[in-house]
N, C-alpha and C. Protein backbone atom coordinates (compact mmCIF):
# COMPACT_ATOMS: atom_id res chain seq x y z
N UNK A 1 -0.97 49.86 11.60
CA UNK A 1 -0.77 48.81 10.62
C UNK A 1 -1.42 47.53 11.16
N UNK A 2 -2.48 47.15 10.53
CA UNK A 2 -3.12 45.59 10.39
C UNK A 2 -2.30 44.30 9.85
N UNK A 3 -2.40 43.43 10.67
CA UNK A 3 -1.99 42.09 9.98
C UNK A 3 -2.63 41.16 9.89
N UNK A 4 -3.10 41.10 8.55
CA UNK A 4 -4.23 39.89 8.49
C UNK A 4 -3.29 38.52 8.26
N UNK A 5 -4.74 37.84 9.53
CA UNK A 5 -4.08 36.27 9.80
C UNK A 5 -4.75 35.18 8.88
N UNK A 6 -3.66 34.92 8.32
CA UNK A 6 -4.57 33.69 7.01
C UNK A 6 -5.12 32.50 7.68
N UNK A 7 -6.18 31.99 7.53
CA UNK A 7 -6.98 30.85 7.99
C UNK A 7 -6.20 30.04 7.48
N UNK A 8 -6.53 28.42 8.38
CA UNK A 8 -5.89 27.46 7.80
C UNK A 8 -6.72 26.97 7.10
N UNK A 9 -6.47 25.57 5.75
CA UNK A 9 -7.32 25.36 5.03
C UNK A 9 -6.73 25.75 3.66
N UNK A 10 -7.78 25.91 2.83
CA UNK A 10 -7.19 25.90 1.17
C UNK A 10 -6.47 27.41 0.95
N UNK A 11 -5.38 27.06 -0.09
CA UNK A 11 -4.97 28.56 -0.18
C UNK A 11 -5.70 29.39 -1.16
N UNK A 12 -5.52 30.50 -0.73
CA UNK A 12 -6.58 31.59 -1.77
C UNK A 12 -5.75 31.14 -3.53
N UNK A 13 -6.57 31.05 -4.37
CA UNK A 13 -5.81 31.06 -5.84
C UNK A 13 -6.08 29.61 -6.79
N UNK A 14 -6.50 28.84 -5.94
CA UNK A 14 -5.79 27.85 -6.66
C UNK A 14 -7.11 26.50 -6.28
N UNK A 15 -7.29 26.16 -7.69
CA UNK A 15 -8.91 25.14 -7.97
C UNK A 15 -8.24 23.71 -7.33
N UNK A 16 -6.73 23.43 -7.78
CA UNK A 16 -6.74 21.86 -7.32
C UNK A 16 -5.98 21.56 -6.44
N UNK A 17 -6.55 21.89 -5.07
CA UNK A 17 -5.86 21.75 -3.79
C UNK A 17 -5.65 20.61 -3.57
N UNK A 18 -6.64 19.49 -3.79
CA UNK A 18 -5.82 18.11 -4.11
C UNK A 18 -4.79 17.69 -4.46
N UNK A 19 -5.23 18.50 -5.84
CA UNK A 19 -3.72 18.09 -6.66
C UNK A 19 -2.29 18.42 -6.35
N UNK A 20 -2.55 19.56 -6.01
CA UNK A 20 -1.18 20.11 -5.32
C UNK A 20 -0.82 19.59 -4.01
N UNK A 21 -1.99 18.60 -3.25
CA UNK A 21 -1.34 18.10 -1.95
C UNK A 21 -0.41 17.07 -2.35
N UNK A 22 -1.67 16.03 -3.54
CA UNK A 22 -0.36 15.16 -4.01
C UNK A 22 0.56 14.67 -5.42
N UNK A 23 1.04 16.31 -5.65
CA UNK A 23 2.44 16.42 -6.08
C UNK A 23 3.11 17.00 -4.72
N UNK A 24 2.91 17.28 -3.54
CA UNK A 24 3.46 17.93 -2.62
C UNK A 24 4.30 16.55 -1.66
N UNK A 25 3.36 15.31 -1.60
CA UNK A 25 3.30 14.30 -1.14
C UNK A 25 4.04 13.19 -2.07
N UNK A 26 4.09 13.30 -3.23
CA UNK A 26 5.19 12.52 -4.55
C UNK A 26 6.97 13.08 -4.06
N UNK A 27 6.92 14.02 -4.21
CA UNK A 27 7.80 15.46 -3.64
C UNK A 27 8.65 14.76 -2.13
N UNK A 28 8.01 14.84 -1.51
CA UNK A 28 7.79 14.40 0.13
C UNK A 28 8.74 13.24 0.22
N UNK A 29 7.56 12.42 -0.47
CA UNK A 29 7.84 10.52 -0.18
C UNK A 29 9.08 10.36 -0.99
N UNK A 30 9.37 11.11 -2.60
CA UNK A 30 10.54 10.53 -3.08
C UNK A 30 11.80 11.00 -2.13
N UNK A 31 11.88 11.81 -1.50
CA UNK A 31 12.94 12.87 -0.93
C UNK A 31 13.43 11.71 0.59
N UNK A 32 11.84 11.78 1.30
CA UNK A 32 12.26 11.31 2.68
C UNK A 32 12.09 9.74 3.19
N UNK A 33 11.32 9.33 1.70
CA UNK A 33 10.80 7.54 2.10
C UNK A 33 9.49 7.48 2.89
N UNK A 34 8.59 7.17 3.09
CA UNK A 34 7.42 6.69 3.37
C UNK A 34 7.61 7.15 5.30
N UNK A 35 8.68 6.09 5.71
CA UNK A 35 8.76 5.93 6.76
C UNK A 35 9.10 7.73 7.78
N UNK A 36 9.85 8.73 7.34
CA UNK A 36 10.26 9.71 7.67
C UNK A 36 8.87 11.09 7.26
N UNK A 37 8.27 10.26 6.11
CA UNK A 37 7.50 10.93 5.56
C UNK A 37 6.28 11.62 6.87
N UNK A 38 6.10 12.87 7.13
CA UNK A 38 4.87 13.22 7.88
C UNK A 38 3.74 14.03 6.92
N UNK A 39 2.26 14.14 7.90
CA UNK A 39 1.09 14.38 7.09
C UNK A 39 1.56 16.43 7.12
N UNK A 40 2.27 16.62 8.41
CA UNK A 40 2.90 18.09 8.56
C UNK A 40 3.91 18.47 7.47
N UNK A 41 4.87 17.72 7.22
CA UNK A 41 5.85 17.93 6.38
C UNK A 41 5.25 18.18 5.15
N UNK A 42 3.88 17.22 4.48
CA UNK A 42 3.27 17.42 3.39
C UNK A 42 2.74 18.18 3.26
N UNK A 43 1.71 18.44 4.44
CA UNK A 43 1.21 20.32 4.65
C UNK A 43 1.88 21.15 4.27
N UNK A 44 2.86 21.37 4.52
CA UNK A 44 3.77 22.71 4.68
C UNK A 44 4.42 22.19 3.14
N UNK A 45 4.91 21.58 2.71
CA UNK A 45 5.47 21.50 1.27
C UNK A 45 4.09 21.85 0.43
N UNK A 46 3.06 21.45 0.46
CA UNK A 46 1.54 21.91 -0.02
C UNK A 46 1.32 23.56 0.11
N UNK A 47 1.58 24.08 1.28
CA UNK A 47 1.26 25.48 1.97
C UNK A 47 -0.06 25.63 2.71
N UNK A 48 -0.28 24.18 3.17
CA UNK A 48 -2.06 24.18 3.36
C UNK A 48 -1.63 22.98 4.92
N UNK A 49 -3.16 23.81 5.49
CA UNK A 49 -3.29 22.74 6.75
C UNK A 49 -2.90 21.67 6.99
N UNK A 50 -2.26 21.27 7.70
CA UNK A 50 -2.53 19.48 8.12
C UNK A 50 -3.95 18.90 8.23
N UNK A 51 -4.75 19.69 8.77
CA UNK A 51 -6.25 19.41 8.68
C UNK A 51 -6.80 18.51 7.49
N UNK A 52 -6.48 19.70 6.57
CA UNK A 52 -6.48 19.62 4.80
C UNK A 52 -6.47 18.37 4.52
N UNK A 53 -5.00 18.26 4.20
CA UNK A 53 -4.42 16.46 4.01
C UNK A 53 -5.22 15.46 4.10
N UNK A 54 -5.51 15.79 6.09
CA UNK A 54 -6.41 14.95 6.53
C UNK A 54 -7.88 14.46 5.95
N UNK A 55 -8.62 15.97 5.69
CA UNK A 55 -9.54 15.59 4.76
C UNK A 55 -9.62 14.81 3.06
N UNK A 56 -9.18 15.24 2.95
CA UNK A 56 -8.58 14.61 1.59
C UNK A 56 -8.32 13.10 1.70
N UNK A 57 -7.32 12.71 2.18
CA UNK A 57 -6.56 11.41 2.38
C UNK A 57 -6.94 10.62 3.70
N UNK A 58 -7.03 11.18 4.67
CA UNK A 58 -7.18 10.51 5.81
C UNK A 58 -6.20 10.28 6.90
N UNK A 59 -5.20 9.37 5.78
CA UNK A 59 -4.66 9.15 7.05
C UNK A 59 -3.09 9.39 5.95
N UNK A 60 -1.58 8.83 6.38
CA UNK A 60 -0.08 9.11 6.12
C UNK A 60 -0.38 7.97 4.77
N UNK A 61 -0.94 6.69 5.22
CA UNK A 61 -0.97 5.80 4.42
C UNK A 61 -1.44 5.59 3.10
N UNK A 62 -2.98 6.55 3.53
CA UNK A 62 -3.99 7.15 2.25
C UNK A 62 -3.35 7.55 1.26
N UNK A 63 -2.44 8.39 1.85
CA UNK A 63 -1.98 9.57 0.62
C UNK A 63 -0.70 9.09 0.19
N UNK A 64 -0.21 8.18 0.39
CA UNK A 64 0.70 7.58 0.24
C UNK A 64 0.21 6.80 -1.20
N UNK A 65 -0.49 5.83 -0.46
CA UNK A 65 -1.48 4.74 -2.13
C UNK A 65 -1.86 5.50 -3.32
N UNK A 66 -2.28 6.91 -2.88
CA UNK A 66 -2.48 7.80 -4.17
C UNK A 66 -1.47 8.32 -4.61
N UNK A 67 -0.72 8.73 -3.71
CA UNK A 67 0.67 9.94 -4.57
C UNK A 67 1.37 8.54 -5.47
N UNK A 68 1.30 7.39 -5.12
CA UNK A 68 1.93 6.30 -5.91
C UNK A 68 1.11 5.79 -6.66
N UNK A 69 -0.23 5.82 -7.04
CA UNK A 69 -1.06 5.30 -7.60
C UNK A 69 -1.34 3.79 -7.14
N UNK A 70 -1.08 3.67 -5.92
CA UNK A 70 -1.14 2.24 -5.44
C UNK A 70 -2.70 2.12 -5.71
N UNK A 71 -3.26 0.73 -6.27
CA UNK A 71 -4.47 0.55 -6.18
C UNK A 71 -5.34 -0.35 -5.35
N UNK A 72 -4.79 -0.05 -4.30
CA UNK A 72 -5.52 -0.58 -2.81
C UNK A 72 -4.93 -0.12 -1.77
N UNK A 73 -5.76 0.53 -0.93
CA UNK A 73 -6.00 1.17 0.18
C UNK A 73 -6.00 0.19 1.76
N UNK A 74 -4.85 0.72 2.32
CA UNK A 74 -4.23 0.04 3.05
C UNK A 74 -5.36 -0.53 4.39
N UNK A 75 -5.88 0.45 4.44
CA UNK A 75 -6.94 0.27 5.67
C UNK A 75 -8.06 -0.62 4.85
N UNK A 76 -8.31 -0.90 3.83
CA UNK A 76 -9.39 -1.90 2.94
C UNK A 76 -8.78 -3.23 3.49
N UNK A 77 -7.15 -3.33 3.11
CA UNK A 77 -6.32 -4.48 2.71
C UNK A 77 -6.44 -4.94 4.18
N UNK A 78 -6.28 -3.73 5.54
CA UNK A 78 -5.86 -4.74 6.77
C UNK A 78 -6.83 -4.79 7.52
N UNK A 79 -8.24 -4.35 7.29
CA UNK A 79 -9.85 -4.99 7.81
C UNK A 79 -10.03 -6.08 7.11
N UNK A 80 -9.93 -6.33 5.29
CA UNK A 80 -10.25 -7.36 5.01
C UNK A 80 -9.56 -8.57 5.50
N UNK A 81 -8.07 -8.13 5.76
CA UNK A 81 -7.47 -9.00 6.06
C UNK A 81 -8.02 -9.79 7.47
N UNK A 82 -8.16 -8.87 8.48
CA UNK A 82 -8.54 -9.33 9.72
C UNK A 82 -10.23 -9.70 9.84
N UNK A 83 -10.88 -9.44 9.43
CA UNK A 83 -12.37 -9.86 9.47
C UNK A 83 -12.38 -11.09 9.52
N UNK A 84 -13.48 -11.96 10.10
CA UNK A 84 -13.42 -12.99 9.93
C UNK A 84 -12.49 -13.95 10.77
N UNK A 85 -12.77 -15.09 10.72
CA UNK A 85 -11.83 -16.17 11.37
C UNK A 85 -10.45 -16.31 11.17
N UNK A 86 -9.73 -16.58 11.93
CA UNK A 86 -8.28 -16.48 11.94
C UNK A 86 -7.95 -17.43 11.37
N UNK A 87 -8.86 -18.56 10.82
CA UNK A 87 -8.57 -20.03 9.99
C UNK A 87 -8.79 -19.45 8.33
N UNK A 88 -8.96 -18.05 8.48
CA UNK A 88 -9.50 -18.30 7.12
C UNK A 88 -8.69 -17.09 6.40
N UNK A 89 -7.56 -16.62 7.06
CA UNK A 89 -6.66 -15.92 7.04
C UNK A 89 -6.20 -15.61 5.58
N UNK A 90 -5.27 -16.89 5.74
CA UNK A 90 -4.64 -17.70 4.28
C UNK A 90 -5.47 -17.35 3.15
N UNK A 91 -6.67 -18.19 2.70
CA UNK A 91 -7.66 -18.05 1.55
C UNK A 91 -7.65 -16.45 1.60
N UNK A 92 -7.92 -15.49 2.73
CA UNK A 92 -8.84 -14.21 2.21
C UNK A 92 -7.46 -13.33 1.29
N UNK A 93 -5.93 -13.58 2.41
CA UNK A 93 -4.80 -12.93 1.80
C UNK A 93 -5.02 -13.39 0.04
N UNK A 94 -4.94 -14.61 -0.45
CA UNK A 94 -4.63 -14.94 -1.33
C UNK A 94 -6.13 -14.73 -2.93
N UNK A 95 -7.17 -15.05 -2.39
CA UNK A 95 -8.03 -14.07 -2.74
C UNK A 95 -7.99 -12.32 -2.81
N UNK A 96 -7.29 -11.70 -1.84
CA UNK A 96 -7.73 -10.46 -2.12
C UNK A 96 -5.99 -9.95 -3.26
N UNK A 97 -5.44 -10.97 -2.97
CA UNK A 97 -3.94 -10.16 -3.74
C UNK A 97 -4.74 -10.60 -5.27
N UNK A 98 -5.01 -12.01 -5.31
CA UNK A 98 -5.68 -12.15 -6.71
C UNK A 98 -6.62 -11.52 -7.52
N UNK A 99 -6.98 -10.53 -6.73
CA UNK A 99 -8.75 -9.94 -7.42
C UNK A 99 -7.95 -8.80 -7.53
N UNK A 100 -7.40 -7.85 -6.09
CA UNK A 100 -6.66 -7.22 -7.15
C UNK A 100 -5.58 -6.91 -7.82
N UNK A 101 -4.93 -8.08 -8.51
CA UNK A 101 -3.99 -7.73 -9.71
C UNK A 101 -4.81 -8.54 -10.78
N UNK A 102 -6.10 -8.72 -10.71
CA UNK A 102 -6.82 -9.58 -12.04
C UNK A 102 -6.90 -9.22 -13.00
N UNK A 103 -6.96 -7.82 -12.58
CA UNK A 103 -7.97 -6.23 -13.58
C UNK A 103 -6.17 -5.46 -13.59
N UNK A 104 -6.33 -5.25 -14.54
CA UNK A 104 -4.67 -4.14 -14.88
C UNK A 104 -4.88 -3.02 -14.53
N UNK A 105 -5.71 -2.39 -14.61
CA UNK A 105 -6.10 -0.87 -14.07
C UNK A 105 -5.39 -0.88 -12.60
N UNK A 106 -5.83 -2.22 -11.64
CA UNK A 106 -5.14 -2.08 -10.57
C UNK A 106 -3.27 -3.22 -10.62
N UNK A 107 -3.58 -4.14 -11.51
CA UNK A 107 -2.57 -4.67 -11.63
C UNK A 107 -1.02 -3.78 -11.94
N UNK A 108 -1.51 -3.40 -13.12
CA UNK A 108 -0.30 -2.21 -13.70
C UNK A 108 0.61 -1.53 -12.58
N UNK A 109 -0.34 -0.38 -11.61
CA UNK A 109 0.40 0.28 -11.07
C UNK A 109 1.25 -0.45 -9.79
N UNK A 110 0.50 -1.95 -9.70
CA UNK A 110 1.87 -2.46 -8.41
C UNK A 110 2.62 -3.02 -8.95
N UNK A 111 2.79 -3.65 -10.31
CA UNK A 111 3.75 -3.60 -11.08
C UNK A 111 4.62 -2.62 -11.18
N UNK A 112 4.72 -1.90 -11.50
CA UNK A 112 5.39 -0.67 -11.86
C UNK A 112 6.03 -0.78 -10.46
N UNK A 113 4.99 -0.16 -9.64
CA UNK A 113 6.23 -0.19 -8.40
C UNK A 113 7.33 -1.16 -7.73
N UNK A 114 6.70 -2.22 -7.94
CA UNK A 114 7.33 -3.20 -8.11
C UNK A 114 9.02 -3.35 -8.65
N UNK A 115 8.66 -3.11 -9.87
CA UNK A 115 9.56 -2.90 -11.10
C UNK A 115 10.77 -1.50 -10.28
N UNK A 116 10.47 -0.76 -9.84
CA UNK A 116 11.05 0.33 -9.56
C UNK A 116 11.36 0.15 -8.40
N UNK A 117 11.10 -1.23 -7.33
CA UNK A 117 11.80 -1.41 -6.12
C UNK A 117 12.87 -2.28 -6.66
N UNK A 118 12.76 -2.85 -7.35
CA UNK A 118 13.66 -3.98 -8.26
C UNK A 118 14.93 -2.95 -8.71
N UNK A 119 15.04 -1.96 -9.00
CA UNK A 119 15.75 -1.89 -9.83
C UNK A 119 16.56 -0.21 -9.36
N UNK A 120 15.74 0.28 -7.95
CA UNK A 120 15.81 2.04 -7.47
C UNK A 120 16.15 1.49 -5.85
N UNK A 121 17.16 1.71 -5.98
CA UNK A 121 17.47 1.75 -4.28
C UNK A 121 16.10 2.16 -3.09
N UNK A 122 16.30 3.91 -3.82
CA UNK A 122 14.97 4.63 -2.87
C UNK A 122 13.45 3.77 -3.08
N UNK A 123 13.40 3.60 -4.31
CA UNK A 123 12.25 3.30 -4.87
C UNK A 123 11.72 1.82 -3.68
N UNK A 124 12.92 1.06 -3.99
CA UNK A 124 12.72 -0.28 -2.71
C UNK A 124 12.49 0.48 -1.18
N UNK A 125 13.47 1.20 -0.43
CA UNK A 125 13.31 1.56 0.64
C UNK A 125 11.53 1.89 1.06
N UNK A 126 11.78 2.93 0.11
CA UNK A 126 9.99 3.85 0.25
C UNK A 126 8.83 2.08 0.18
N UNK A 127 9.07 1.12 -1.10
CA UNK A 127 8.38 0.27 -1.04
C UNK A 127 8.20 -0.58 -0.03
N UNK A 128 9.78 -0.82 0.41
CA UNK A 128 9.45 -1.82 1.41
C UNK A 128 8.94 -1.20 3.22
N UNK A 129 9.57 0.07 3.20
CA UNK A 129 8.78 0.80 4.51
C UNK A 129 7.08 1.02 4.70
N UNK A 130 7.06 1.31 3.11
CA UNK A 130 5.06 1.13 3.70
C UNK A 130 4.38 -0.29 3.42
N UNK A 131 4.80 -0.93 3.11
CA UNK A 131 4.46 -2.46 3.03
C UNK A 131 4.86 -2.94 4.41
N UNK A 132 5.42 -2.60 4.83
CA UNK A 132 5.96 -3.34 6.33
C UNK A 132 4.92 -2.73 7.52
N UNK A 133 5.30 -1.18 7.31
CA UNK A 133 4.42 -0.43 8.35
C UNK A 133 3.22 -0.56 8.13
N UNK A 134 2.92 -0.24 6.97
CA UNK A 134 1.38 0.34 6.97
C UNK A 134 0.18 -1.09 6.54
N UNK A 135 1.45 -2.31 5.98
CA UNK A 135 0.08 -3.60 5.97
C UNK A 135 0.89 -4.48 6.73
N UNK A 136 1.97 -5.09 6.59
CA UNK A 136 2.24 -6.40 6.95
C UNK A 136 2.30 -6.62 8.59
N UNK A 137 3.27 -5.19 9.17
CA UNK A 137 3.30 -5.03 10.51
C UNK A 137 2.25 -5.43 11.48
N UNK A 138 1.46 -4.37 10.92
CA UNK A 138 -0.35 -4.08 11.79
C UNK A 138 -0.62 -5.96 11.63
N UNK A 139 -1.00 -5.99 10.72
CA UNK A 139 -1.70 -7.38 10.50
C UNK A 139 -0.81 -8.13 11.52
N UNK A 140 0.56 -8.03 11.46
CA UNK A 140 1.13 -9.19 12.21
C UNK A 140 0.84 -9.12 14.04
N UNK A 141 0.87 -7.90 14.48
CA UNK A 141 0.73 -7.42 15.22
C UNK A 141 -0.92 -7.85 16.10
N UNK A 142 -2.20 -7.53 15.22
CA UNK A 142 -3.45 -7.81 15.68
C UNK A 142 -3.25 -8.98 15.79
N UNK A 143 -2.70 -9.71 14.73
CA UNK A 143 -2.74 -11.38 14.98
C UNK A 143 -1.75 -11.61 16.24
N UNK A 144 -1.18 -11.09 16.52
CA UNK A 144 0.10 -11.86 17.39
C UNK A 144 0.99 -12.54 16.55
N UNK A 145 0.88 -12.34 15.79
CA UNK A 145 1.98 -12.79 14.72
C UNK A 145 3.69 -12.77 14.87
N UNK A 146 4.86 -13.24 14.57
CA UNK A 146 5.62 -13.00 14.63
C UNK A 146 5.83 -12.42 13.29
N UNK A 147 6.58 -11.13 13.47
CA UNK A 147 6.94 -10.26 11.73
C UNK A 147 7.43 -11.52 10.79
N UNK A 148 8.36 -11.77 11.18
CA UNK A 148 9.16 -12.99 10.21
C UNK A 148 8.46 -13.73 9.74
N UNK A 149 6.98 -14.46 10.21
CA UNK A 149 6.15 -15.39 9.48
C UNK A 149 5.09 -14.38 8.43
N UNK A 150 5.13 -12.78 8.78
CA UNK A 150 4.26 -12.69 8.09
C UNK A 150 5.14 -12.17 6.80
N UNK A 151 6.18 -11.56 7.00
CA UNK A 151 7.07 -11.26 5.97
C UNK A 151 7.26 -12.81 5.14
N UNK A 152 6.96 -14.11 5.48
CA UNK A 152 7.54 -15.19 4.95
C UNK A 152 5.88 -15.38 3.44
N UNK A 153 4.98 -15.09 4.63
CA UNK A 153 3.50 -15.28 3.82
C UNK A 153 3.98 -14.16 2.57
N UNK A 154 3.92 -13.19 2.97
CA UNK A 154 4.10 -12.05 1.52
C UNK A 154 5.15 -12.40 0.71
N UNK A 155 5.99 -12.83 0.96
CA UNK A 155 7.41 -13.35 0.14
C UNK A 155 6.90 -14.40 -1.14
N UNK A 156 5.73 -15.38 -0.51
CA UNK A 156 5.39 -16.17 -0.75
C UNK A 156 4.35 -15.09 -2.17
N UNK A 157 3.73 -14.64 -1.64
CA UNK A 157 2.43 -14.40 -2.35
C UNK A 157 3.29 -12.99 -3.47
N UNK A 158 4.46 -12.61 -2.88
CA UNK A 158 5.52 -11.78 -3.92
C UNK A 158 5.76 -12.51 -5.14
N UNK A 159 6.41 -13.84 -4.54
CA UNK A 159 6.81 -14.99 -5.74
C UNK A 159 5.91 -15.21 -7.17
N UNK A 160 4.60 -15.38 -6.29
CA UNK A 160 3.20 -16.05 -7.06
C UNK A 160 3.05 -14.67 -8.16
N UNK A 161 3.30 -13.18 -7.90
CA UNK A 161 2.79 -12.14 -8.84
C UNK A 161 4.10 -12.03 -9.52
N UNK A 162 5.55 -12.28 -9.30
CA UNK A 162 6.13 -12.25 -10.36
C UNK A 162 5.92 -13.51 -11.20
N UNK A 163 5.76 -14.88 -10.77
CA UNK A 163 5.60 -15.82 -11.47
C UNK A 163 4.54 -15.22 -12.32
N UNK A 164 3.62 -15.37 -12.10
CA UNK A 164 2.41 -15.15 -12.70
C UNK A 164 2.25 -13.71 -13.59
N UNK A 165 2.94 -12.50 -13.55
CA UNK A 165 2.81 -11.38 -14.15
C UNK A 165 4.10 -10.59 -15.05
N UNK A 166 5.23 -10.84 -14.40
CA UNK A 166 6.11 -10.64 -14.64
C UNK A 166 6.84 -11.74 -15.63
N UNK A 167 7.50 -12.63 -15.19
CA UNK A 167 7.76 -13.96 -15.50
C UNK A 167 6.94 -14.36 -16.82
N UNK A 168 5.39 -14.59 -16.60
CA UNK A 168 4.67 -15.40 -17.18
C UNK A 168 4.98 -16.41 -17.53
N UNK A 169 5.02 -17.29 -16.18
CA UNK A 169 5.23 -18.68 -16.36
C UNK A 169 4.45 -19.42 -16.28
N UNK A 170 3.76 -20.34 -16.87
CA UNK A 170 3.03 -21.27 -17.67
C UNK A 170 3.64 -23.06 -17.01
N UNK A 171 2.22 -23.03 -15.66
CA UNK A 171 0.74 -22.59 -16.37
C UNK A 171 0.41 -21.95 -14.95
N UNK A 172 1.44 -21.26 -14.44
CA UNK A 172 1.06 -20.03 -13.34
C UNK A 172 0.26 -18.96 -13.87
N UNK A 173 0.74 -18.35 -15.02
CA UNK A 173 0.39 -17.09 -15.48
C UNK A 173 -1.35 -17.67 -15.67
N UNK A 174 -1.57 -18.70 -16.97
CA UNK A 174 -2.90 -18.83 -17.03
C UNK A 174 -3.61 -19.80 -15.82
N UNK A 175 -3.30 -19.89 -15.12
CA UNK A 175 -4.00 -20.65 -13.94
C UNK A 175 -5.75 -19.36 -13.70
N UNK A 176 -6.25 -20.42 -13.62
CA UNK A 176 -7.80 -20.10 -12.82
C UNK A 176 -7.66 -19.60 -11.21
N UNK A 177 -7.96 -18.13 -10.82
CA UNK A 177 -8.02 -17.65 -9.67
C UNK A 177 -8.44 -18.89 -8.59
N UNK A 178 -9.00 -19.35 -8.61
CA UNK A 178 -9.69 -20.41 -8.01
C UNK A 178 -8.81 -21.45 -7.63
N UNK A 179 -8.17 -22.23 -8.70
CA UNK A 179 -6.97 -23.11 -8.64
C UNK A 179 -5.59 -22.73 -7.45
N UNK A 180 -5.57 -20.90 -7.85
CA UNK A 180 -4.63 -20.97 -7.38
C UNK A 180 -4.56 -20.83 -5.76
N UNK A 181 -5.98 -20.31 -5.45
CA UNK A 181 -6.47 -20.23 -4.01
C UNK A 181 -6.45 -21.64 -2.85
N UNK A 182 -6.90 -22.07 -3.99
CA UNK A 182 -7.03 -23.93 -3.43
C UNK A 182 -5.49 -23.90 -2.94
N UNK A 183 -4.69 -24.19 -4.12
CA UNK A 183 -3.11 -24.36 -3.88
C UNK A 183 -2.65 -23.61 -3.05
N UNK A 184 -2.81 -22.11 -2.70
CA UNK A 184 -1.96 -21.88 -2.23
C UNK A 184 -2.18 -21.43 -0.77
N UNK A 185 -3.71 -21.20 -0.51
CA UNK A 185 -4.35 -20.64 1.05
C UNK A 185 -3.69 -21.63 2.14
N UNK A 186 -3.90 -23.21 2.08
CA UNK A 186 -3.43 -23.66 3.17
C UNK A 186 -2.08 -23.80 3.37
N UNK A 187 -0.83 -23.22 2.48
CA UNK A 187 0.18 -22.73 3.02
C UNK A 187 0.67 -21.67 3.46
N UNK A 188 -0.22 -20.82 2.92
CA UNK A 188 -0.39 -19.36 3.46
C UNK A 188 -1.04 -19.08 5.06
N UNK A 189 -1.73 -19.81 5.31
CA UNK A 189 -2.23 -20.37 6.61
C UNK A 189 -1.20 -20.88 7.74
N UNK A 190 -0.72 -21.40 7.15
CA UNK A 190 0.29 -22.24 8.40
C UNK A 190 1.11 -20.89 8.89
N UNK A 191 1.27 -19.96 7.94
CA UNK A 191 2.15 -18.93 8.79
C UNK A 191 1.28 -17.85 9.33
N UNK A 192 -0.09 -18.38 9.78
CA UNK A 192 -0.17 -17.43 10.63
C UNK A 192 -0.81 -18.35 12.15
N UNK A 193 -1.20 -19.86 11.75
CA UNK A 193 -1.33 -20.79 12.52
C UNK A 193 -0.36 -21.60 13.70
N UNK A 194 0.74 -21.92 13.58
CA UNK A 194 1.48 -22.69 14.12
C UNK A 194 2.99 -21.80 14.84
């Protein structure tokens, strides 16, 4: 008697191995939270490599932004963030949160999540564990940052997207991207300056 050993990699049967990584990874993250969440645990709920995943997504964080439809990619958010001069911190945070929630395609879905940390116990936990780990931490961290100032900057720039999206408060909501950069970079600055 032979026992054939299945390769790792895609399973025999089935066209959207993607797809099935992330409903495997929706599955995953609602159950265990972001933070408990592994790229193995998603494998094996998938039936496919860790390798796999890897290709696909990259990294825990990757597949994270997709299984939620987050529309920005964490490793985009914490190079852009860090590139560049440490004076110019402030402006780039507040520029890049503005560009993307400008466009609804990407606005919508951090709304939503948003909306569902507001109002879902888990839904907050899972939100606030990969927002901490996977952007605010790192960033605070390369900078030398203390967590608390950078959690104070996002609090800040939290405020500005419910004012402005949620809320629609006037003349936040219609303010000029530009206006609001002016206003708001050099206080966004001080918490990563002083």
């Amino acid at each position: 008697m032979s026992t054939i050993k299945r390769r790792p990699g895609r399973r025999p049967g089935s066209a959207d191995t993607r797809g099935e990584i992330l409903a495997a990874a929706r599955r995953v993250f609602a159950e265990m939270g972001f933070d408990k969440a592994t790229v193995r645990g998603i494998a094996r709920e998938a039936q496919v490599d860790p390798a796999l995943v890897h290709h696909y997504f990259d990294t825990k964080e990757g597949i994270f932004a997709e299984a939620l439809r987050l529309p920005l990619n964490p490793e985009l958010v914490v190079s852009t963030l860090l590139e560049g001069p440490r004076e110019g911190i402030g402006e780039r945070l507040v520029r890049l949160i503005l560009k993307v929630t400008a466009v609804p395609e990407t606005r919508e879905p951090m709304l939503a999540l948003i909306r569902s940390a507001m109002t879902h116990d888990h839904a907050a936990s899972m939100f606030r564990d990969f927002v901490t780990n996977a952007l605010l931490y790192r960033v605070a961290d390369a900078l030398g940052v203390p967590h608390l100032r950078i959690e104070a900057a996002f609090s800040q720039m939290f405020g500005v997207l419910m004012a402005r999206y949620v809320l629609k408060l006037e003349p936040m909501a219609g303010a000029d991207p530009e206006e609001l950069v002016e206003l708001l970079a050099p206080t966004i600055q001080r918490y990563f300056t002083e």
